[in-house]
PDB file of N, CA and C in Angstrom:
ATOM      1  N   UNK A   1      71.031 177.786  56.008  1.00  0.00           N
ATOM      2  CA  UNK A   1      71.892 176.760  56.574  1.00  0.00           C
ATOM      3  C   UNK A   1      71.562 176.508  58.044  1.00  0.00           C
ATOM      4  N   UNK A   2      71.121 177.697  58.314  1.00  0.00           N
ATOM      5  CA  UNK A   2      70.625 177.499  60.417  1.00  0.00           C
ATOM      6  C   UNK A   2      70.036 176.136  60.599  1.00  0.00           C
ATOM      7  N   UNK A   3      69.092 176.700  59.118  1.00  0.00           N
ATOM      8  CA  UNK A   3      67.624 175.222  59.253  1.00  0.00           C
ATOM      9  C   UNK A   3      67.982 173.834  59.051  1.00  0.00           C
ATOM     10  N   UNK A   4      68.693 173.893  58.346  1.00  0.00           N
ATOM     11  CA  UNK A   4      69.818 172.361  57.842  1.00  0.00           C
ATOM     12  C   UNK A   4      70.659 171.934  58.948  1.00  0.00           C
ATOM     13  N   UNK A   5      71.304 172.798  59.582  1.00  0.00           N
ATOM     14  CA  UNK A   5      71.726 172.415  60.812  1.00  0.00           C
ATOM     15  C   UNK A   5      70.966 172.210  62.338  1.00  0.00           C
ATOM     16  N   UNK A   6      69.759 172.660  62.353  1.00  0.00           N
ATOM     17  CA  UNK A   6      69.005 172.699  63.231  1.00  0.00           C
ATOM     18  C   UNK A   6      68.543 171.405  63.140  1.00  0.00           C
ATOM     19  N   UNK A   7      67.953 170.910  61.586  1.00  0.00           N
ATOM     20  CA  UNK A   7      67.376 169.836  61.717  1.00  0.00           C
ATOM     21  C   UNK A   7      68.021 168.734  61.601  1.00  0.00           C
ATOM     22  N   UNK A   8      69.623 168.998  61.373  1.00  0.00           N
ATOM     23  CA  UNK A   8      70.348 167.754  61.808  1.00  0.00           C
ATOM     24  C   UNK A   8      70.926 167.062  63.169  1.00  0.00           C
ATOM     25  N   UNK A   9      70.448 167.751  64.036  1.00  0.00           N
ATOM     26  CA  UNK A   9      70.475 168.119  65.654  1.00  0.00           C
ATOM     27  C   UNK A   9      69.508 166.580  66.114  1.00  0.00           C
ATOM     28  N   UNK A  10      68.385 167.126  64.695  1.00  0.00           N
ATOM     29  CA  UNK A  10      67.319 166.464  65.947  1.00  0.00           C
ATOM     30  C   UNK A  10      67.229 164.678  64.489  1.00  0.00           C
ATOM     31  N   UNK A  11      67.949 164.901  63.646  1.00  0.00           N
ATOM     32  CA  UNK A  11      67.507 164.033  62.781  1.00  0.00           C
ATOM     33  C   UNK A  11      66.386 163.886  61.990  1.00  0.00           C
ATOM     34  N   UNK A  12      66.113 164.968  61.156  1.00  0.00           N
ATOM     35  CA  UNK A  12      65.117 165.332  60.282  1.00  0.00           C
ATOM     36  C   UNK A  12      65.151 165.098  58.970  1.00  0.00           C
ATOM     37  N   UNK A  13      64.252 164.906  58.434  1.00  0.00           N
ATOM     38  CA  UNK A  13      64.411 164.746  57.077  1.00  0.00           C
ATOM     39  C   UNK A  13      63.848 165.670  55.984  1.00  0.00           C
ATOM     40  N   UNK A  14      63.337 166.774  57.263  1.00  0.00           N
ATOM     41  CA  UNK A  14      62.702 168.285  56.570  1.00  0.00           C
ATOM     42  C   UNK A  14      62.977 168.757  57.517  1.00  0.00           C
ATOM     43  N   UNK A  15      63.411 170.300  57.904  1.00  0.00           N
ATOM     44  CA  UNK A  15      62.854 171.247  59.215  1.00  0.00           C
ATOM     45  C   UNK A  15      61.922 171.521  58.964  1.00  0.00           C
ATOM     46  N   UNK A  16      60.952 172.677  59.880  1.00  0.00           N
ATOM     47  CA  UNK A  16      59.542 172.702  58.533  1.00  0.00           C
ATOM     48  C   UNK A  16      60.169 174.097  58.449  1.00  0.00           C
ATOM     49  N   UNK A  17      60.878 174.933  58.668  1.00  0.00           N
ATOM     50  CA  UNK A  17      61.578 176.177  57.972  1.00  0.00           C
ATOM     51  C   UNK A  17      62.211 176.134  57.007  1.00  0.00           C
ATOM     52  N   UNK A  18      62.557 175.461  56.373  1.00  0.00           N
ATOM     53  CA  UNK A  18      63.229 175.137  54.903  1.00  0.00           C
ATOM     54  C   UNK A  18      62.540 175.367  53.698  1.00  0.00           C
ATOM     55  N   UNK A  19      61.180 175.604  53.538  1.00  0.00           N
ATOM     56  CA  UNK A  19      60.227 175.862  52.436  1.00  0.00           C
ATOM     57  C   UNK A  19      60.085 177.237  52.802  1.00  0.00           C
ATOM     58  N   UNK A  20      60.312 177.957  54.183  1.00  0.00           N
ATOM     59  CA  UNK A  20      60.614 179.456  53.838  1.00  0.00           C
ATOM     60  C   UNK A  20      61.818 180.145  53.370  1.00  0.00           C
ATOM     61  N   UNK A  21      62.992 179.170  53.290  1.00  0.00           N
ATOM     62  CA  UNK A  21      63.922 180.181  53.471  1.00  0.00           C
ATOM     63  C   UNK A  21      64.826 179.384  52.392  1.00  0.00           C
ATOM     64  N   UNK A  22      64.102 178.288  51.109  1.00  0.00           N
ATOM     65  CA  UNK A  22      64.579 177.363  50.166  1.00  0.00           C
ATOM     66  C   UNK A  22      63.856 177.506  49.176  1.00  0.00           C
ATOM     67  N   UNK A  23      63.884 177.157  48.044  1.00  0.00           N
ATOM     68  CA  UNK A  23      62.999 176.740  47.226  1.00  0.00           C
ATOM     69  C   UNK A  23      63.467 176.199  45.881  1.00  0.00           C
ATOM     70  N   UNK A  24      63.239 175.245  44.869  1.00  0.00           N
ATOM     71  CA  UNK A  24      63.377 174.522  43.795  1.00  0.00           C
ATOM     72  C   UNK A  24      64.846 173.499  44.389  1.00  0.00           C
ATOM     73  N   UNK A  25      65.885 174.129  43.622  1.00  0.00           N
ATOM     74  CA  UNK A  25      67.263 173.029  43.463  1.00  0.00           C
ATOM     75  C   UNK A  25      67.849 173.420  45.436  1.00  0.00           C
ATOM     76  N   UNK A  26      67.751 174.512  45.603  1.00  0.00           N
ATOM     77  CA  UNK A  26      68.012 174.561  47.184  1.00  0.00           C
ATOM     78  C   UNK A  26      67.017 173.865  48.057  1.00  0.00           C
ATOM     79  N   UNK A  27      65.580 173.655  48.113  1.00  0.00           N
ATOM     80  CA  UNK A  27      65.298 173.228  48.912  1.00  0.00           C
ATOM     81  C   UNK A  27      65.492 171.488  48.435  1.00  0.00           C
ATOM     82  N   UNK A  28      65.369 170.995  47.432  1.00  0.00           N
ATOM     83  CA  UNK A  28      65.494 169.665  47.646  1.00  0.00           C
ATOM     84  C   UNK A  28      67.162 168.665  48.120  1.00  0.00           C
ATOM     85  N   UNK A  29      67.962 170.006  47.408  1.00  0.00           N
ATOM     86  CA  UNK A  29      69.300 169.979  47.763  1.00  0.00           C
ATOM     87  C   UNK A  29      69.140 169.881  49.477  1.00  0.00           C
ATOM     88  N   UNK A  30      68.623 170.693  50.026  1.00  0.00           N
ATOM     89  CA  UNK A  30      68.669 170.651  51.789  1.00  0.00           C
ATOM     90  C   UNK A  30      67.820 169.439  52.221  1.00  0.00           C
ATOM     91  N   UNK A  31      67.007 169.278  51.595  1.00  0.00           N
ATOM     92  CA  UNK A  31      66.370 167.872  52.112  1.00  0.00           C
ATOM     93  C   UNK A  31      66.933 166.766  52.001  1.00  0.00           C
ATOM     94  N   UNK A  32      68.215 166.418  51.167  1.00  0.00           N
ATOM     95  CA  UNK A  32      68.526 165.527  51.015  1.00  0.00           C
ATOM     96  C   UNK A  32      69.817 165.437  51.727  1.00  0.00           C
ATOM     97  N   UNK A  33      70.393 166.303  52.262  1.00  0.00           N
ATOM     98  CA  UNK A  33      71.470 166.838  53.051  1.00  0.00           C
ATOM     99  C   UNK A  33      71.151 166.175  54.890  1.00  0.00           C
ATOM    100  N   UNK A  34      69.728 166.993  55.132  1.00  0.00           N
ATOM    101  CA  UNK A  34      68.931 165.760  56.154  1.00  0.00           C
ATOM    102  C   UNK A  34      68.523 164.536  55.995  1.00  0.00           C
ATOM    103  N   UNK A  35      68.232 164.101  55.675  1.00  0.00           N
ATOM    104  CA  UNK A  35      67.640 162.702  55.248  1.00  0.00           C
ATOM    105  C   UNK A  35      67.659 161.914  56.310  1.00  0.00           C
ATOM    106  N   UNK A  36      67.504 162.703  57.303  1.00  0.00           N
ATOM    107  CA  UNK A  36      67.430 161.833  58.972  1.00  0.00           C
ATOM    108  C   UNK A  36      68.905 161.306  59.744  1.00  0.00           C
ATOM    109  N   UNK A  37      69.894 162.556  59.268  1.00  0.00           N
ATOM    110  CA  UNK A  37      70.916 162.510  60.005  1.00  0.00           C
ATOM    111  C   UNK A  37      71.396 163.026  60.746  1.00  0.00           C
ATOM    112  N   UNK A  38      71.431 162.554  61.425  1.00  0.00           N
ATOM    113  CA  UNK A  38      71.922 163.463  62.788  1.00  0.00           C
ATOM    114  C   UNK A  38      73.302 163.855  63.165  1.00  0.00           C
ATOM    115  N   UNK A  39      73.508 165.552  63.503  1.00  0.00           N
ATOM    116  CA  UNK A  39      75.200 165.526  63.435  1.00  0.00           C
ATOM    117  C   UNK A  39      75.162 166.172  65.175  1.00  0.00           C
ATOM    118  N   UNK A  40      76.209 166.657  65.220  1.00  0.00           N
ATOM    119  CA  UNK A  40      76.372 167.480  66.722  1.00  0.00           C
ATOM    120  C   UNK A  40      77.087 168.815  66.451  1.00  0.00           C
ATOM    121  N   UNK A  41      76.829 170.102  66.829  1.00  0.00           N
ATOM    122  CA  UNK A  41      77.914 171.209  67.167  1.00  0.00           C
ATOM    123  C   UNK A  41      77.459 171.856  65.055  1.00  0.00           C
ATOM    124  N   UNK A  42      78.283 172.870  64.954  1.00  0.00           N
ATOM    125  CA  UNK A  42      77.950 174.038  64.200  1.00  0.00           C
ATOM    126  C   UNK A  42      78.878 174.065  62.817  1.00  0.00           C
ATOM    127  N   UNK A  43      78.490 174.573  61.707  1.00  0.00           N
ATOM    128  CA  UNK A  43      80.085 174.502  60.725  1.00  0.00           C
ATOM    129  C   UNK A  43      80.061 176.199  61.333  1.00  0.00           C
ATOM    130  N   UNK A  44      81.227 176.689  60.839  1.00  0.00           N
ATOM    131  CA  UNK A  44      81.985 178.054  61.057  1.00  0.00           C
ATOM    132  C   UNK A  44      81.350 178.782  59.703  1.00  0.00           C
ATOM    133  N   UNK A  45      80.620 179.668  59.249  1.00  0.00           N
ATOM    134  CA  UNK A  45      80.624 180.226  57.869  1.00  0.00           C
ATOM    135  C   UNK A  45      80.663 181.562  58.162  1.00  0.00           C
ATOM    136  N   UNK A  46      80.746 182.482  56.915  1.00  0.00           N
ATOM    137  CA  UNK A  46      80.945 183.592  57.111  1.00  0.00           C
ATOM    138  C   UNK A  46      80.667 184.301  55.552  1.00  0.00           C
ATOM    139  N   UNK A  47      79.546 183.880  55.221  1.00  0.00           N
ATOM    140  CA  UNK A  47      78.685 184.060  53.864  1.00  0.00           C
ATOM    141  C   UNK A  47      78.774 186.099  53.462  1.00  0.00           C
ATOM    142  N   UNK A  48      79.142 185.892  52.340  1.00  0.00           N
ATOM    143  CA  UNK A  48      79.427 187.102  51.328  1.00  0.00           C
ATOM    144  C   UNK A  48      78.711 187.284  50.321  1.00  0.00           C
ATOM    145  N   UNK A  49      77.832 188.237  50.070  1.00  0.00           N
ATOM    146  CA  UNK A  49      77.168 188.879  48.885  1.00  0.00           C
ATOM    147  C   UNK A  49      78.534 188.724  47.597  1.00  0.00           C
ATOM    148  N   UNK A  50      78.380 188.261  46.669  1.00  0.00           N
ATOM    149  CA  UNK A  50      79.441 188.609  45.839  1.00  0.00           C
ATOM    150  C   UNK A  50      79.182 189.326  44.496  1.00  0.00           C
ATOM    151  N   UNK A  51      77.602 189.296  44.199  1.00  0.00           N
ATOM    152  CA  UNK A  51      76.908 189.897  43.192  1.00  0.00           C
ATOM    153  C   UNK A  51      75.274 189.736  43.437  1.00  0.00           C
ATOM    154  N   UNK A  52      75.482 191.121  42.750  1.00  0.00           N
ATOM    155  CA  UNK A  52      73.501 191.401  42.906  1.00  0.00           C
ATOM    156  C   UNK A  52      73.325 191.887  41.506  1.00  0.00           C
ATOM    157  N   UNK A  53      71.927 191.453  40.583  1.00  0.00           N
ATOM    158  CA  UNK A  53      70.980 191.857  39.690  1.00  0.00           C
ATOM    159  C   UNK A  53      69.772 192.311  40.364  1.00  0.00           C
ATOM    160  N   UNK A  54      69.889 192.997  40.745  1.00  0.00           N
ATOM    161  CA  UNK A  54      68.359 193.581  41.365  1.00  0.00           C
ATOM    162  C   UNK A  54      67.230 194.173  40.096  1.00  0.00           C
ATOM    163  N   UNK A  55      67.673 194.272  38.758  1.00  0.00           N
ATOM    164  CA  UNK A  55      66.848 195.155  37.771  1.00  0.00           C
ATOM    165  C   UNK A  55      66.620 193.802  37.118  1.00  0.00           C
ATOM    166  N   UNK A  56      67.343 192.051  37.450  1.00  0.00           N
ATOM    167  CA  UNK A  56      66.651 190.675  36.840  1.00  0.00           C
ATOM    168  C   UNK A  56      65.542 190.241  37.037  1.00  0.00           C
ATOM    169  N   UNK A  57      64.827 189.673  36.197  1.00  0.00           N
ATOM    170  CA  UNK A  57      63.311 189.055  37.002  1.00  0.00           C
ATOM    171  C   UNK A  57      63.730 187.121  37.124  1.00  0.00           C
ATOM    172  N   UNK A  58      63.387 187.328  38.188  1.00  0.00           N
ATOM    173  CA  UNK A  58      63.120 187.691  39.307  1.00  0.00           C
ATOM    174  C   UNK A  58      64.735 188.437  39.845  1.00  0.00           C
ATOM    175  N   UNK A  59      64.605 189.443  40.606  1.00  0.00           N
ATOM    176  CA  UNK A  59      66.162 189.952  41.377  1.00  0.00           C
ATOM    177  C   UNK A  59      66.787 188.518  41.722  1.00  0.00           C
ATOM    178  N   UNK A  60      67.830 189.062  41.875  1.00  0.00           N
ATOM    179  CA  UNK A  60      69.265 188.027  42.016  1.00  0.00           C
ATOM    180  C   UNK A  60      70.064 188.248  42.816  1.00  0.00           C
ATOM    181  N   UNK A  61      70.556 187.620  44.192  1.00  0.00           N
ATOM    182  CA  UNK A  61      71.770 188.093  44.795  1.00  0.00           C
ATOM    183  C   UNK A  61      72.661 186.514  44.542  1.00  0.00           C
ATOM    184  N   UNK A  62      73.869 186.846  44.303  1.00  0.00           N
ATOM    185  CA  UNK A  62      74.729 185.564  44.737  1.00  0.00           C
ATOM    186  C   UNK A  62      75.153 185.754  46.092  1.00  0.00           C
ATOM    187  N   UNK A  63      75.985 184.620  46.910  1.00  0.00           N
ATOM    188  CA  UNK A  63      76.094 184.761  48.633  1.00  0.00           C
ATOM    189  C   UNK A  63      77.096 183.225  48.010  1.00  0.00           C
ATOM    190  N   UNK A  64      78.660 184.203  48.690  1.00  0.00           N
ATOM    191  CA  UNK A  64      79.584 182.902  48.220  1.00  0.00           C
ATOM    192  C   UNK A  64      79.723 182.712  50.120  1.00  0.00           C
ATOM    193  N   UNK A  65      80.536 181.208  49.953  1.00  0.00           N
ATOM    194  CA  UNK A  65      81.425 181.223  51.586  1.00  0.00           C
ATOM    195  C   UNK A  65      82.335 180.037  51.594  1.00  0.00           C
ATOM    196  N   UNK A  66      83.584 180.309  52.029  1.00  0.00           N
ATOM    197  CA  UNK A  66      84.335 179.185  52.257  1.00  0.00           C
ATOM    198  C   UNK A  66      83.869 178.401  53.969  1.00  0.00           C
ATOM    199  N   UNK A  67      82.939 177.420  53.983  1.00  0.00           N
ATOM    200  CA  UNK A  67      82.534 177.136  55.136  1.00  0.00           C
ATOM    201  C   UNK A  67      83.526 175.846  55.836  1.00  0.00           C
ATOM    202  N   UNK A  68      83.943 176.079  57.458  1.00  0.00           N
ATOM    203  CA  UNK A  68      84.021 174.894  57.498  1.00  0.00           C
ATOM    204  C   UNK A  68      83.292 174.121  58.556  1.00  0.00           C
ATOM    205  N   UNK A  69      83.613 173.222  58.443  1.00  0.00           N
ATOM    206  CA  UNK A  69      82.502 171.885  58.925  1.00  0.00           C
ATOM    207  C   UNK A  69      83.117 171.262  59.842  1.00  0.00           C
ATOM    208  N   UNK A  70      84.573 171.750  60.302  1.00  0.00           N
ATOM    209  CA  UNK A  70      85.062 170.416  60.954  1.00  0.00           C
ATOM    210  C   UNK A  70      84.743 170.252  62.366  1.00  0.00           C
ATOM    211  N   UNK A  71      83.903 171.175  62.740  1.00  0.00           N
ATOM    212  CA  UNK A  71      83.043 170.726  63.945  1.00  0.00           C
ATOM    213  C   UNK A  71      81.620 171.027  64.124  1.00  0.00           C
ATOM    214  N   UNK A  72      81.109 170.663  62.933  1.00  0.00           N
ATOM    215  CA  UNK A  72      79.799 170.051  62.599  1.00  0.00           C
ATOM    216  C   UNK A  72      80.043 168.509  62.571  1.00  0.00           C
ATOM    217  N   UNK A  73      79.193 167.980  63.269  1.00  0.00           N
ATOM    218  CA  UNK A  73      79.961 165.904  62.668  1.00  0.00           C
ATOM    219  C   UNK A  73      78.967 165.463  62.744  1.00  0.00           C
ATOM    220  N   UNK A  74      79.129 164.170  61.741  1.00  0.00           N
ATOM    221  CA  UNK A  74      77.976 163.327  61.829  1.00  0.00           C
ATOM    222  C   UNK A  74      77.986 162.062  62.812  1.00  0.00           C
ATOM    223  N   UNK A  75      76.990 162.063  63.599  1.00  0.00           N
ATOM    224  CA  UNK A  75      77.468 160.941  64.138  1.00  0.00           C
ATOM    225  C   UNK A  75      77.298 159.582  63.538  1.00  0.00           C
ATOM    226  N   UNK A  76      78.636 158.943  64.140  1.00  0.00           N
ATOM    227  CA  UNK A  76      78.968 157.912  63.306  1.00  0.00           C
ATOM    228  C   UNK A  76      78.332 157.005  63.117  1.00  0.00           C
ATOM    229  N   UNK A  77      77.455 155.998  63.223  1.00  0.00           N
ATOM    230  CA  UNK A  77      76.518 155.317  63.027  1.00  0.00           C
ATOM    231  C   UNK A  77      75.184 155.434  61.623  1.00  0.00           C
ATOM    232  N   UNK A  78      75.870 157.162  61.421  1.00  0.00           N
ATOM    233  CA  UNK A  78      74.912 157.980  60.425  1.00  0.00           C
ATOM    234  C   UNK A  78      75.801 157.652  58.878  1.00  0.00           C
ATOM    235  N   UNK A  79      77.515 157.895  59.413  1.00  0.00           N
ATOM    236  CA  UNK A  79      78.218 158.299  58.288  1.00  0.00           C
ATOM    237  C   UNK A  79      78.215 156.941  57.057  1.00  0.00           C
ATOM    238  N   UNK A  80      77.902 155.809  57.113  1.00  0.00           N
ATOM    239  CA  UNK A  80      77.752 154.850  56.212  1.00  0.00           C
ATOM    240  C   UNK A  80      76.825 155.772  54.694  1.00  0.00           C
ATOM    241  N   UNK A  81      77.378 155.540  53.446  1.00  0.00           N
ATOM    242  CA  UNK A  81      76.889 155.787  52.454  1.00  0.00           C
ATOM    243  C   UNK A  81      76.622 157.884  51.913  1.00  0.00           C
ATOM    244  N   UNK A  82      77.352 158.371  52.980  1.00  0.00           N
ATOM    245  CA  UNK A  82      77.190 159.781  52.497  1.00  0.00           C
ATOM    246  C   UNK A  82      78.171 160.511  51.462  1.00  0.00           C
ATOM    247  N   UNK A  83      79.179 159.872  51.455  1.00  0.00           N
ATOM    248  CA  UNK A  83      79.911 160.538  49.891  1.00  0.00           C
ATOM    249  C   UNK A  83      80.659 161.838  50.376  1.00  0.00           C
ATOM    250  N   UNK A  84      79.909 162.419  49.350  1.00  0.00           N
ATOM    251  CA  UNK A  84      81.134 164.256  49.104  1.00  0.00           C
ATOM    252  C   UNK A  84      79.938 164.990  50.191  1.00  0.00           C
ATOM    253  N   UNK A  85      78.734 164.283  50.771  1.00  0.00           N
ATOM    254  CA  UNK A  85      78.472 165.234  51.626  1.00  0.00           C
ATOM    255  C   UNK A  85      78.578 165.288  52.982  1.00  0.00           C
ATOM    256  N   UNK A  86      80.051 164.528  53.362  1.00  0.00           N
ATOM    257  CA  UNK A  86      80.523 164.932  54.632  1.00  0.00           C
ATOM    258  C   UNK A  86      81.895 164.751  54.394  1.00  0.00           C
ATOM    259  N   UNK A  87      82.475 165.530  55.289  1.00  0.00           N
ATOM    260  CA  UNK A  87      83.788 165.401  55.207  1.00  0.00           C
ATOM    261  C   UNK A  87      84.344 166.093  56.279  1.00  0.00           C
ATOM    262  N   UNK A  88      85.728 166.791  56.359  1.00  0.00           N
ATOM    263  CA  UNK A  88      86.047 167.568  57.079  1.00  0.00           C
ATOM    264  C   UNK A  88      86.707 168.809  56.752  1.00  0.00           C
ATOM    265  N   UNK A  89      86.693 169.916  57.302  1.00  0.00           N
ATOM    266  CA  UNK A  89      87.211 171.042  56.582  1.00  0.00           C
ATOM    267  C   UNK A  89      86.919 171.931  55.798  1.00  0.00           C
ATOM    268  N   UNK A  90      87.220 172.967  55.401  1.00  0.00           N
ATOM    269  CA  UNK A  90      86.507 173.979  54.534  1.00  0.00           C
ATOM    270  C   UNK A  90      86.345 173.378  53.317  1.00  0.00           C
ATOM    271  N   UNK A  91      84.973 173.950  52.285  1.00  0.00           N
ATOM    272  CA  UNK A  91      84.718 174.087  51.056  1.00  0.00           C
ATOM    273  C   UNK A  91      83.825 175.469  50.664  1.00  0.00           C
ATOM    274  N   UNK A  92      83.908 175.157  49.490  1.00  0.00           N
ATOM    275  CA  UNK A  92      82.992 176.609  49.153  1.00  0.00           C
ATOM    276  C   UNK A  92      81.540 176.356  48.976  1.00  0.00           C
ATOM    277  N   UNK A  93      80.440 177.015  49.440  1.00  0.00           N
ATOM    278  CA  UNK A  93      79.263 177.160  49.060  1.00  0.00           C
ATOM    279  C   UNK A  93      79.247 178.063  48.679  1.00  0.00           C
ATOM    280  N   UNK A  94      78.329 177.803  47.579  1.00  0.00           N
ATOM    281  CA  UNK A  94      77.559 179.041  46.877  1.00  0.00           C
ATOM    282  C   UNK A  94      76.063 179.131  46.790  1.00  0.00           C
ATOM    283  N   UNK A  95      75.444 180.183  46.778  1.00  0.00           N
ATOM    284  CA  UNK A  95      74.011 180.302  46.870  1.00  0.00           C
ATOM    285  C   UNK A  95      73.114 181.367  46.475  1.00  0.00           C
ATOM    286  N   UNK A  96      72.409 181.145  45.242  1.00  0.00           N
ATOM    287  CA  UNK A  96      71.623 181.610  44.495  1.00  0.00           C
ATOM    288  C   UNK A  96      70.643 182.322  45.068  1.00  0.00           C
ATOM    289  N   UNK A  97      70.287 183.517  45.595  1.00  0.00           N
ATOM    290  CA  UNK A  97      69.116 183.990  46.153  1.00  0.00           C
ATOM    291  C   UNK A  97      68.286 184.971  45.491  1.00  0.00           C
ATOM    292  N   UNK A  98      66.981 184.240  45.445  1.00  0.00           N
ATOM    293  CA  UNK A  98      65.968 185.131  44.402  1.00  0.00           C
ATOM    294  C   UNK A  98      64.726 185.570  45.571  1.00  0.00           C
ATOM    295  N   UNK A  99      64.385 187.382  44.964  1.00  0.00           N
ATOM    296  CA  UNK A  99      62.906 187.482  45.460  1.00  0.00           C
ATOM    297  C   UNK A  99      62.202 187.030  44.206  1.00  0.00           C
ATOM    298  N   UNK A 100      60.696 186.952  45.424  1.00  0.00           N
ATOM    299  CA  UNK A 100      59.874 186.640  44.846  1.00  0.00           C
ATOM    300  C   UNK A 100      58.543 187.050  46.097  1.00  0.00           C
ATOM    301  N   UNK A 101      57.764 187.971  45.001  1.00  0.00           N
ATOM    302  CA  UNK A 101      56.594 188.620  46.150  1.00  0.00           C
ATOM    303  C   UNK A 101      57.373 189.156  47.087  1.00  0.00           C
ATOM    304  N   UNK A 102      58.092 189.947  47.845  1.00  0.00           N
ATOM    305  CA  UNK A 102      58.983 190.539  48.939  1.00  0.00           C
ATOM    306  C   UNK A 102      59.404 189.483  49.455  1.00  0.00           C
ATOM    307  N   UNK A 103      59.680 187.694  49.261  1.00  0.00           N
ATOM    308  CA  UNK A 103      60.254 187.082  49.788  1.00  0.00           C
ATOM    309  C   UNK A 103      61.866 186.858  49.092  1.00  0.00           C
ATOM    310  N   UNK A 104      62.978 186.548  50.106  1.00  0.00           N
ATOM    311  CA  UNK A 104      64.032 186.381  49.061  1.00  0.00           C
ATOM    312  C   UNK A 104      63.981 184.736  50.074  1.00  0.00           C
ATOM    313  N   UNK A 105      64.238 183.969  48.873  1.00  0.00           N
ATOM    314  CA  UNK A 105      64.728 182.492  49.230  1.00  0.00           C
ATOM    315  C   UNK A 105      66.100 181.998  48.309  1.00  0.00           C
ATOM    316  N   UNK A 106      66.634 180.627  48.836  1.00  0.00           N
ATOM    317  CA  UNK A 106      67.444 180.418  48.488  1.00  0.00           C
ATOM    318  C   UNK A 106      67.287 179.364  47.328  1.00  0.00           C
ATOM    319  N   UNK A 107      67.452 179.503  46.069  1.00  0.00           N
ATOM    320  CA  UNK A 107      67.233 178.552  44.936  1.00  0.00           C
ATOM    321  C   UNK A 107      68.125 177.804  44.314  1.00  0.00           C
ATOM    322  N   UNK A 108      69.076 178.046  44.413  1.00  0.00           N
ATOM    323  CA  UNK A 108      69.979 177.205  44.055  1.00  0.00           C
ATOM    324  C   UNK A 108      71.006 177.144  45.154  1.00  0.00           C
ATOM    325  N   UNK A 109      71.708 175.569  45.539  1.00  0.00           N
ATOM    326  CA  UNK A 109      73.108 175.820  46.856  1.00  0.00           C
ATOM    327  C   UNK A 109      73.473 175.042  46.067  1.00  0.00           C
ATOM    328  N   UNK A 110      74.997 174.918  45.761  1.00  0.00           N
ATOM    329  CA  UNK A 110      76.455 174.343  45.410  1.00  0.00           C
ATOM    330  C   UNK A 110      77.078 174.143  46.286  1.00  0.00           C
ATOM    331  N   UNK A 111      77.783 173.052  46.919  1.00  0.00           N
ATOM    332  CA  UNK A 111      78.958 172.851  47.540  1.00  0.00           C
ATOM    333  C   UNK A 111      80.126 171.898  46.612  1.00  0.00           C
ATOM    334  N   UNK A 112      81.427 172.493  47.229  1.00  0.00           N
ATOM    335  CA  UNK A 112      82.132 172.379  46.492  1.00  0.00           C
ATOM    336  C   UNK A 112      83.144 171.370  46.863  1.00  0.00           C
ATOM    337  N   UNK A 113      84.248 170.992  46.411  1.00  0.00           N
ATOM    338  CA  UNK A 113      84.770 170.221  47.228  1.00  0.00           C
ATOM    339  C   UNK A 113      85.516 170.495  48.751  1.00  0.00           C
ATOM    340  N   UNK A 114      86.317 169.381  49.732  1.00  0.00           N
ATOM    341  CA  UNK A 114      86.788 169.736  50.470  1.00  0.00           C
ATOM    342  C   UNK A 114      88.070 170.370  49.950  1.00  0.00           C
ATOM    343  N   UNK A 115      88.761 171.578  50.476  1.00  0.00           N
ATOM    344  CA  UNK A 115      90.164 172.160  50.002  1.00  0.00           C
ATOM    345  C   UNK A 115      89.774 172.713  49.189  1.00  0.00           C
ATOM    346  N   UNK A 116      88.619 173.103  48.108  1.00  0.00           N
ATOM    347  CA  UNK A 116      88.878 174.207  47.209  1.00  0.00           C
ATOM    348  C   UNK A 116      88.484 175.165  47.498  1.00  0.00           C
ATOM    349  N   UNK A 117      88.712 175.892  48.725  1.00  0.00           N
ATOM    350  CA  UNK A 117      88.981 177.251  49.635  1.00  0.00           C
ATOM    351  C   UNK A 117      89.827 177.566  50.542  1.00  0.00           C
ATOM    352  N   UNK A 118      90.190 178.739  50.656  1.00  0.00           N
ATOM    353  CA  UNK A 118      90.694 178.546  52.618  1.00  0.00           C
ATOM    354  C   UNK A 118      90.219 180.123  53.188  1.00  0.00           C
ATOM    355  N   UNK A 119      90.221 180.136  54.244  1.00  0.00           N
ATOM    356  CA  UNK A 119      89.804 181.199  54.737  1.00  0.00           C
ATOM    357  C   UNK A 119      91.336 182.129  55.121  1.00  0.00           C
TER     358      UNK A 119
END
């Protein structure tokens, strides 16, 4: 998420750290999250292991978080046509993390709606 937020800083439509630390339904999920928008300031998260398969092939960790966003923003000129992927306030992410070769990346991200969490 650093990288997703880093590269919405500068208005990216890739960071080039996102193919290390993404891959399949997560990294295109994050690319499309940038798509050359630019926000200002940080969401709040506080990401939790909630289950591990380490004996799965490939190993498996899940990583839940009720994140919020409400001072991450997009700036406005950006917000035309973005949907359920901005808003304000906590939701839940979830995130699939697999090794592979001693790398662990993130393969699958879910976000959920706004309000179906709270911290």
């Amino acid at each position: 998420m650093d990288a997703v937020v880093e590269g919405s800083h500068d208005g990216a439509t890739r960071h080039p750290d996102l193919a290390w630390y993404a891959t399949g339904q997560a990294l295109e999920f994050s690319d499309d999250m940038l798509n050359g928008i630019r926000a200002t300031g940080r969401p709040d998260m506080d990401p939790r292991v909630t289950s591990a398969d380490l004996a799965s092939n490939p190993p498996e960790v899940t990583v839940e978080d009720c994140v919020d966003d409400s001072d991450w923003n997009i700036i406005e000129e950006d917000l035309e046509g973005l949907g359920s992927l901005h808003g304000e306030g906590f939701r839940p992410v979830i995130a699939t993390v697999t090794e592979n070769n001693g790398t662990w990346q993130v393969s699958e991200l879910w976000l959920g709606e706004y309000g179906e969490c709270e911290r």
